[in-house]
Structure formats: C-alpha cells, structure tokens
C-alpha atoms as a PDB file:
ATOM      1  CA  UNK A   1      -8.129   7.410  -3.241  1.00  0.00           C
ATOM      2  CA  UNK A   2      -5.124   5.635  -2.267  1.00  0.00           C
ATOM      3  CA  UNK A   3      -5.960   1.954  -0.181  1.00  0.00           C
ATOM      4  CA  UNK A   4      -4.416  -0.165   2.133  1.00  0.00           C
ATOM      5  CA  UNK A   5      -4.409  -3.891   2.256  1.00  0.00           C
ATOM      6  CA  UNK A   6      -4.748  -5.407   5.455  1.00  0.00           C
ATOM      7  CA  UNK A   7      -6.057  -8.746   7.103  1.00  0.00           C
ATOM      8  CA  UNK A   8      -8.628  -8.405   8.994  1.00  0.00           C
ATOM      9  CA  UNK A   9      -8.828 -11.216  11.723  1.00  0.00           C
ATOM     10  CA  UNK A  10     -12.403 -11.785  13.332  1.00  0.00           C
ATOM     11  CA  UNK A  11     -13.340 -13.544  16.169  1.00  0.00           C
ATOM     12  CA  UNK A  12     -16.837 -13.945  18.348  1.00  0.00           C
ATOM     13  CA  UNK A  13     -17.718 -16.115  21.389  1.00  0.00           C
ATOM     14  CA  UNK A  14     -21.152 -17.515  21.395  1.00  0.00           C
ATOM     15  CA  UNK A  15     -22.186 -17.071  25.285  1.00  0.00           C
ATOM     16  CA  UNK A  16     -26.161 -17.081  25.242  1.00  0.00           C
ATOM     17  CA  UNK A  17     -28.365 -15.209  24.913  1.00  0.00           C
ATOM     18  CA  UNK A  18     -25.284 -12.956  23.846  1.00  0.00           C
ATOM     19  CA  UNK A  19     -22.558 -12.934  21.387  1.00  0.00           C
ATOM     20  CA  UNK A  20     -19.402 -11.261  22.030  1.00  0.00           C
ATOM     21  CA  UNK A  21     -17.061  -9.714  19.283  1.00  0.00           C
ATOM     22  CA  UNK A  22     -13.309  -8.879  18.796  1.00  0.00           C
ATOM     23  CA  UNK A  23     -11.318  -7.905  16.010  1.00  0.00           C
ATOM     24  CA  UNK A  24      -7.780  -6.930  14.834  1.00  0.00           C
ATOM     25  CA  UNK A  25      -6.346  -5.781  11.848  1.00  0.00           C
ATOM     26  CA  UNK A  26      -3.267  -5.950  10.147  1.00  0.00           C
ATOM     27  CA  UNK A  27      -1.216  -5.000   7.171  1.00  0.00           C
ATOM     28  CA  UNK A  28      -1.290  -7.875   4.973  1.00  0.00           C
ATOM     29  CA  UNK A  29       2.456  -9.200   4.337  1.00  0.00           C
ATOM     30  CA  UNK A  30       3.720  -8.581   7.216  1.00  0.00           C
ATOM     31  CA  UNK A  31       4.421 -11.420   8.153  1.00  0.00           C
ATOM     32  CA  UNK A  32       2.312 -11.892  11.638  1.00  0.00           C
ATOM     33  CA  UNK A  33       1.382 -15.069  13.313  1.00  0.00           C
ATOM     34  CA  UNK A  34      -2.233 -15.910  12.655  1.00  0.00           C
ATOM     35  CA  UNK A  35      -2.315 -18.533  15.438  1.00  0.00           C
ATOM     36  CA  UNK A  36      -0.911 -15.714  17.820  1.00  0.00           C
ATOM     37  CA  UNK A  37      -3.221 -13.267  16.926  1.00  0.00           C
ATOM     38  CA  UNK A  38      -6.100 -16.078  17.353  1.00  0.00           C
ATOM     39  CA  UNK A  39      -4.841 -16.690  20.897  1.00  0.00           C
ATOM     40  CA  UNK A  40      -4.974 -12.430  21.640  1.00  0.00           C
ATOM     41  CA  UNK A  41      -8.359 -12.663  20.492  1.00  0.00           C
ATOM     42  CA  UNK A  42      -9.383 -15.368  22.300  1.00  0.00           C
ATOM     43  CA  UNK A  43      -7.928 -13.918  25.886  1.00  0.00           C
ATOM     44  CA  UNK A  44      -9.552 -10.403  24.737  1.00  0.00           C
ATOM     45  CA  UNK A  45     -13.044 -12.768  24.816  1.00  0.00           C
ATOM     46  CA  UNK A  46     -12.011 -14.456  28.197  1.00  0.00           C
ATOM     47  CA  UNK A  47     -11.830 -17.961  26.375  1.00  0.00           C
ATOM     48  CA  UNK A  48     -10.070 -19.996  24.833  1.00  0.00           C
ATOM     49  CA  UNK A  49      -8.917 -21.053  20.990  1.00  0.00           C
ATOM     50  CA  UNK A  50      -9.717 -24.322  21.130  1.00  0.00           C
ATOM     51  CA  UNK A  51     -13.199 -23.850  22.916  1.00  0.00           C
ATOM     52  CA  UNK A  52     -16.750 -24.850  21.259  1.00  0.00           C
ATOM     53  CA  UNK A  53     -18.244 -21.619  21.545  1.00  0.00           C
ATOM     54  CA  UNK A  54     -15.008 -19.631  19.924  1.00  0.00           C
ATOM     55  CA  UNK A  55     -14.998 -18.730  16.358  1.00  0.00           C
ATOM     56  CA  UNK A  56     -12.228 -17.270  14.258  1.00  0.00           C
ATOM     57  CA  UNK A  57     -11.766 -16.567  10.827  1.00  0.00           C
ATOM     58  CA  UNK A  58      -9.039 -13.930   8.812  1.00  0.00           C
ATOM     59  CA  UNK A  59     -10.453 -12.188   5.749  1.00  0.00           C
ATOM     60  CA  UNK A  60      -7.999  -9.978   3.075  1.00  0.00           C
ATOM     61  CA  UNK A  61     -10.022  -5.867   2.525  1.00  0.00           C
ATOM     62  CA  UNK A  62      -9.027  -3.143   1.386  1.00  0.00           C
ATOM     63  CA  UNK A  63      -9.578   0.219   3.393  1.00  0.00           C
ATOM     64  CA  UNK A  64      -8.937   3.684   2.203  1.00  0.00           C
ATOM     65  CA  UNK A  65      -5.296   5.047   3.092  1.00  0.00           C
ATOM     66  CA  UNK A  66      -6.690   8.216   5.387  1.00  0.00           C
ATOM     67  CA  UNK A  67     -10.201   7.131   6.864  1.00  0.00           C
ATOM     68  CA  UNK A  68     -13.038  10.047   6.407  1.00  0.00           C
ATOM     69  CA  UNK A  69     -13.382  12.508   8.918  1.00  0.00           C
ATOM     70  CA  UNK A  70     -16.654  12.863  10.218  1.00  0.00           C
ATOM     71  CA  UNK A  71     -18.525  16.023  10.324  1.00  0.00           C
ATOM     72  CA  UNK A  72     -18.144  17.969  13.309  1.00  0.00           C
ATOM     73  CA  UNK A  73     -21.051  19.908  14.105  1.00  0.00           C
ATOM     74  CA  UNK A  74     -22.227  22.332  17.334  1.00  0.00           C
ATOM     75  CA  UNK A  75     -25.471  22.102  18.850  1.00  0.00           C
ATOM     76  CA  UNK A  76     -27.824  24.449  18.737  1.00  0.00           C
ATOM     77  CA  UNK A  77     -28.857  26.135  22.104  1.00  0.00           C
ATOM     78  CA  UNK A  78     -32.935  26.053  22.854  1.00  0.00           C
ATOM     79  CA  UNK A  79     -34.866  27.393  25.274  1.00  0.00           C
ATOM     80  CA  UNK A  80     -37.651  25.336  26.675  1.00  0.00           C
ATOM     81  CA  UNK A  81     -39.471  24.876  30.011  1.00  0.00           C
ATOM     82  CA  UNK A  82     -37.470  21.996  31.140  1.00  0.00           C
ATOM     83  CA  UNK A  83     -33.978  23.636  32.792  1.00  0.00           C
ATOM     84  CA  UNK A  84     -32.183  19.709  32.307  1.00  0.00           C
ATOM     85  CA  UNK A  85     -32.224  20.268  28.202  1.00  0.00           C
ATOM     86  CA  UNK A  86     -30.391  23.622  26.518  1.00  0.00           C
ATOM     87  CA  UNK A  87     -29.154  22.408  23.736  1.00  0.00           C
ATOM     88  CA  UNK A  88     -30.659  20.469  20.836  1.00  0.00           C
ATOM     89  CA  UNK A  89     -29.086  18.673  17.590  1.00  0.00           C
ATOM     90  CA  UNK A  90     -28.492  20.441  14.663  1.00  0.00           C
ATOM     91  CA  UNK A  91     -29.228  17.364  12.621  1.00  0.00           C
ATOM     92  CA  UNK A  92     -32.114  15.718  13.900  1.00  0.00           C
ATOM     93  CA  UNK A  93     -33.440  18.424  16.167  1.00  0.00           C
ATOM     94  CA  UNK A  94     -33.124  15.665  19.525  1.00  0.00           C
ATOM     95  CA  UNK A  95     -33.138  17.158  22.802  1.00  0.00           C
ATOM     96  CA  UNK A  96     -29.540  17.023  24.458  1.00  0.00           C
ATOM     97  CA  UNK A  97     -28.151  17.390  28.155  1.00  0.00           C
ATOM     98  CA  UNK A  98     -25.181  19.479  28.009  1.00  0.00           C
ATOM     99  CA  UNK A  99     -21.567  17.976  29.505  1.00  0.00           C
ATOM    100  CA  UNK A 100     -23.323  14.028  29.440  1.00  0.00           C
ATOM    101  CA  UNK A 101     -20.066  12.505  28.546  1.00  0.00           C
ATOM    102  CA  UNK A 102     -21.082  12.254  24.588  1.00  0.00           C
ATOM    103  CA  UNK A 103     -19.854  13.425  21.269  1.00  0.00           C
ATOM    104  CA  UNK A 104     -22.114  12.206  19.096  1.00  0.00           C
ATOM    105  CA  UNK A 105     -26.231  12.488  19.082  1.00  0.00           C
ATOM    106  CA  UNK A 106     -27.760   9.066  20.279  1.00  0.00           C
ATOM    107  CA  UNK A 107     -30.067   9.784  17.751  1.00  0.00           C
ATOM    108  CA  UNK A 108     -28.807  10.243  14.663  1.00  0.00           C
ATOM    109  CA  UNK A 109     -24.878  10.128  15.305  1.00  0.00           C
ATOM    110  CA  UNK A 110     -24.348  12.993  14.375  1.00  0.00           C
ATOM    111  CA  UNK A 111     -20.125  14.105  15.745  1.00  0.00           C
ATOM    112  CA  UNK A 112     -21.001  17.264  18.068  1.00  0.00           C
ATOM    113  CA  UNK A 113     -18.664  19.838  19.318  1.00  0.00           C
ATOM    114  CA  UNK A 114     -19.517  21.618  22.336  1.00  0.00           C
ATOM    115  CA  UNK A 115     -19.088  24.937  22.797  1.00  0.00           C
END
C-alpha cells in the first residue's frame, strides 16, 4: 500500500486535573512554518507558545495513501418490553436508542447505518 509522509505537529496544555490536546498534520517538504503552526496550536488550546503549561513537539510518520474505511454495519431491530430501545448492535448485541445523534456503538464502535 502506497504511504504518505507527513509531519505530524503535536501539542497539549497541561491545565489540572486535565490535559488538553491538538494536533495538525502536514505533508512533509512542503515547506510550512513550524513556529506558525506552533502559534495555531497554541490559540486552538486558548494559550500561548511561550507559556509553562504548553508543550509542542513535530514528529516525521508515515500514513497509508487512502485511510481504511470502516465497516458500515445496520442494527438489528429487537423487540423488548422497554418501548425507548428497538434496535440493538449487530456486533456486540448493546441496546441502542434509535435517531440519538450517533453512528457508531458506544460500546464497541462499531460504524452503524440506520435504516
């Protein structure tokens, strides 16, 4: 499988008892500004580059050309005594509430499809 070379740039902001992430990633020899792309970063986590509790590196990977698609599956419908769940995952068999906003089971993670 063909690959890509990119840089990906990797900041977090210590904030306790939290730690807040933000990334970016771009093809390597392109020629970007890594102090610009430090500053984005930093404004994405509402601080600073030069503060104590920001941290920033840049590391070279390669990713795979076309990313995998995930496998789309339907859930199943079920029939049960409580009218709030009709439809269940076809994966890991979890109980799901139909038009809830999500597209993957928050069990397993399983991609869904709705009918």
């Amino acid at each position: 499988m063909p690959k890509r070379n990119v840089d990906l740039y990797y900041a977090y902001q210590e904030s306790p008892p939290y730690i807040y992430h933000a990334f970016e990633a771009v093809e390597r020899g392109t020629g970007v500004d890594g102090d610009a792309v430090k500053q984005r970063l930093a404004e994405l986590l509402d601080t600073t580059p030069n503060s104590d509790d920001f941290h920033y590196d840049v590391m070279s990977i390669d990713i795979p050309e076309q990313a995998p698609m995930p496998v789309i599956r339907r859930p199943m419908p079920v029939t049960c005594l409580d009218a709030q769940y009709e439809y269940k995952c076809p994966s890991c068999g979890r109980k799901l509430i139909p038009n809830a906003g999500y597209n993957y089971c928050p069990e397993c993670g399983t991609h869904l499809e709705w009918p």
